[in-house]
Protein backbone atom coordinates (compact mmCIF):
# COMPACT_ATOMS: atom_id res chain seq x y z
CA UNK A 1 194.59 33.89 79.01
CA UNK A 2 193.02 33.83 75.77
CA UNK A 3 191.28 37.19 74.79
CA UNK A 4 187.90 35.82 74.32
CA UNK A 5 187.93 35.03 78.33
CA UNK A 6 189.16 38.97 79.23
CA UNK A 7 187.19 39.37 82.69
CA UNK A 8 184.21 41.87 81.78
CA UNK A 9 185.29 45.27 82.72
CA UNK A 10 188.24 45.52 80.08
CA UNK A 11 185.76 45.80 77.49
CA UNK A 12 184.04 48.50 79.68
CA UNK A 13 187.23 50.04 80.12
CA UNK A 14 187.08 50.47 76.76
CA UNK A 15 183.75 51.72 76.35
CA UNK A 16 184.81 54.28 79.16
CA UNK A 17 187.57 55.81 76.32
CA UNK A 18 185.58 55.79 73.77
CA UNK A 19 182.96 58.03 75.60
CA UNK A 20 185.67 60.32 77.10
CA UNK A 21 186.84 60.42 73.27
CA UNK A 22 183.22 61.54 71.83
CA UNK A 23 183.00 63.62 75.01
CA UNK A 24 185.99 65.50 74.12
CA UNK A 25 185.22 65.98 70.34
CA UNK A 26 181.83 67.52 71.64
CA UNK A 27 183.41 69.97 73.97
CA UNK A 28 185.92 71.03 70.85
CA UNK A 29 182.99 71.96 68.99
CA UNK A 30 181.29 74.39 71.81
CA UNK A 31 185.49 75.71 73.21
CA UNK A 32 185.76 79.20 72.17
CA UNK A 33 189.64 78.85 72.13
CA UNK A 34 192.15 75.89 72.12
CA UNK A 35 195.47 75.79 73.72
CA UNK A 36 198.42 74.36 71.49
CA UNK A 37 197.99 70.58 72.77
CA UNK A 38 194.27 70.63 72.19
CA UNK A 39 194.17 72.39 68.71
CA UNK A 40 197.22 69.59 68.04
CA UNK A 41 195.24 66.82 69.28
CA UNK A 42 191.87 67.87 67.92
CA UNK A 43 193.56 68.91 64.34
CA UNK A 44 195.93 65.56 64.31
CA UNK A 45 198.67 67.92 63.25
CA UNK A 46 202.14 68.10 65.58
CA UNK A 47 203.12 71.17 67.80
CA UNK A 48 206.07 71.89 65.81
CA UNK A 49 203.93 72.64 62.58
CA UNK A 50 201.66 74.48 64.51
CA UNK A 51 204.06 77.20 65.70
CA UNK A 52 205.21 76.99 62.28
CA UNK A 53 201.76 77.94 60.79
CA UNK A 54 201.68 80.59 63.92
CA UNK A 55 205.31 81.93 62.89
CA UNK A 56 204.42 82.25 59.25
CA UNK A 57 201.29 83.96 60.14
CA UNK A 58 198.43 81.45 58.54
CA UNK A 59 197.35 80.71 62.08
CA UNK A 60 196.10 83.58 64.59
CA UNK A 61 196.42 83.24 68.07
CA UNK A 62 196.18 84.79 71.89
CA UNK A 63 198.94 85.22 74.16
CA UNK A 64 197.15 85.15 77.66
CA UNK A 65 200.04 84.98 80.06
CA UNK A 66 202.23 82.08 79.15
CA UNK A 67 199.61 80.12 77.50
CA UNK A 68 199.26 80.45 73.59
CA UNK A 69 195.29 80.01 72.57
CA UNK A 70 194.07 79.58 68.92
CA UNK A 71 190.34 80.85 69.07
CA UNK A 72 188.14 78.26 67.55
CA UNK A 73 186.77 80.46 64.68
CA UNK A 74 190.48 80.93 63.70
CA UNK A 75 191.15 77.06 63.95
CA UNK A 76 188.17 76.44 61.66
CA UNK A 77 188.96 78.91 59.48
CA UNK A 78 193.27 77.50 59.22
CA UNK A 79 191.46 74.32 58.35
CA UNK A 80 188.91 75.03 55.73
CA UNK A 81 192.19 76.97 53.91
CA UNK A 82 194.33 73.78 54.45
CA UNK A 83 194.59 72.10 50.73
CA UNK A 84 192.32 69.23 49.53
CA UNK A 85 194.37 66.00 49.16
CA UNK A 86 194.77 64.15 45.71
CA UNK A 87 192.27 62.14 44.96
């Protein structure tokens, strides 16, 4: 089936994710903490390098029972001190 003849709803499908997307970028900004996968997800940086930056100290966080938070005015502060790329 050629893509141009895609039944309706795929393309609303799609419309669907991108709202969920903008929705979830919207709740980041009001979140008072992030758990590893979200500050991952929201930062685009891996979970590996995270605990790294948590190890090394550059990245406070929360222990509340098992779950590791990052409060959101240390996440924005670990990214305003992340280097400028080359230009």
């Amino acid at each position: 089936m050629p893509i141009h003849s895609l039944p309706i709803s795929v393309s609303a499908d799609m419309q669907g994710l991108q709202t969920a997307a903008a929705v979830a970028v919207a709740n980041a900004a009001i979140r008072e903490a992030f758990t590893v996968k979200s500050f991952c997800a929201i930062y685009s940086v891996g979970k590996t390098y995270t605990y790294k930056e948590i190890k090394e100290g550059r990245l406070p966080f929360v222990k509340v029972g098992r779950k590791t938070l990052i409060r959101a005015e240390d996440a924005r502060a670990w990214f305003a001190s992340q280097a400028q790329g080359r230009r």
